[in-house]
Protein backbone atom coordinates (compact mmCIF):
# COMPACT_ATOMS: atom_id res chain seq x y z
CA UNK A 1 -27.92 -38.96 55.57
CA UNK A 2 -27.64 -42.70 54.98
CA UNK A 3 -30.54 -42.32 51.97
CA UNK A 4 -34.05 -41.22 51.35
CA UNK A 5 -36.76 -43.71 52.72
CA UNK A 6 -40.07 -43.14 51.83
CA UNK A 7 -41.19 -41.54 55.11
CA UNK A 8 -38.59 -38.94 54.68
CA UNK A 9 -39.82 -38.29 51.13
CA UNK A 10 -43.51 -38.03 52.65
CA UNK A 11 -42.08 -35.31 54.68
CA UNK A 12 -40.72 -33.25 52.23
CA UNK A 13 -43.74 -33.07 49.72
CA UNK A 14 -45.81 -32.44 52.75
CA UNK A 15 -48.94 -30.12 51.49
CA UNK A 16 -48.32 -30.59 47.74
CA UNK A 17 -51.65 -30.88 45.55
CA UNK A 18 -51.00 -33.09 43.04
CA UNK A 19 -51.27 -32.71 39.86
CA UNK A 20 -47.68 -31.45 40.52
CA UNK A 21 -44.42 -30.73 38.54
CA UNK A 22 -40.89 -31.34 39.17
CA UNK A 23 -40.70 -27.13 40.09
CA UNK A 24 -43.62 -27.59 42.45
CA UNK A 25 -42.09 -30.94 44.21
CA UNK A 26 -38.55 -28.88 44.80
CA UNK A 27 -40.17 -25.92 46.11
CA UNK A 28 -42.12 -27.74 48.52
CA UNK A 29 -39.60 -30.23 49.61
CA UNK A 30 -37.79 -26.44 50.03
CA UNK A 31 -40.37 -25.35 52.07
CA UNK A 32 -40.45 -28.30 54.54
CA UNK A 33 -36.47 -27.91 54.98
CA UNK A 34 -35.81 -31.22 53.55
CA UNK A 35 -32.55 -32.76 52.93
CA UNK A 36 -30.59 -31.58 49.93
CA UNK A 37 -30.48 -35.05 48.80
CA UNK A 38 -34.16 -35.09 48.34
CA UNK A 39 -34.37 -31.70 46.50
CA UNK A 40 -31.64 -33.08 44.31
CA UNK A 41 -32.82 -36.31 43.74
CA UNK A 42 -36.34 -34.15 42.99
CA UNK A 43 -34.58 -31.72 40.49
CA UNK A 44 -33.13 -34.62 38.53
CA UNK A 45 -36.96 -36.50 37.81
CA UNK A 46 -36.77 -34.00 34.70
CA UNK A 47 -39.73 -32.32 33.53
CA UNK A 48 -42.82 -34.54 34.26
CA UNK A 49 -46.26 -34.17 36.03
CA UNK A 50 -47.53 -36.70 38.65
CA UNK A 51 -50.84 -37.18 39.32
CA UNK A 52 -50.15 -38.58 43.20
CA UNK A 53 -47.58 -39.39 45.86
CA UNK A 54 -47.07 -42.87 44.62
CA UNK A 55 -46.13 -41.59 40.98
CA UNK A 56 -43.15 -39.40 42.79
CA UNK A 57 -42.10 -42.05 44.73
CA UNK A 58 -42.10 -44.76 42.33
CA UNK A 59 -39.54 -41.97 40.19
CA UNK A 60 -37.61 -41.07 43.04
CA UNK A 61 -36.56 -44.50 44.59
CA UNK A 62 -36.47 -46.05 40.63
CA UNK A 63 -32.94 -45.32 40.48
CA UNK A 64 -31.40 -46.79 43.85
């Protein structure tokens, strides 16, 4: 996979109900078979609770 983009990140956290966890963003990205890249990307956010999408993605793509 060349990276995440924020469509594919969409994907993966398809159905979550926010407030959500790190735990509940991992096992739904599970769920939706997504990349490991985004389930490890996910797992390293540390212990934090989002109140939306844009919260997650503003962690996730911090760091590229």
């Amino acid at each position: 996979m060349a990276g995440i983009t924020p469509p594919d990140l969409q994907k993966a956290l398809h159905g979550v109900e926010y407030p959500a966890g790190t735990d509940d963003l991992r096992k739904a990205a599970e769920k939706n078979h997504a990349p490991k890249e985004i389930t490890e990307r996910i797992s390293h956010l540390g212990k934090k609770k989002f109140e939306n999408p844009a919260e997650v993605s503003k962690a996730v793509f911090r760091d590229k």
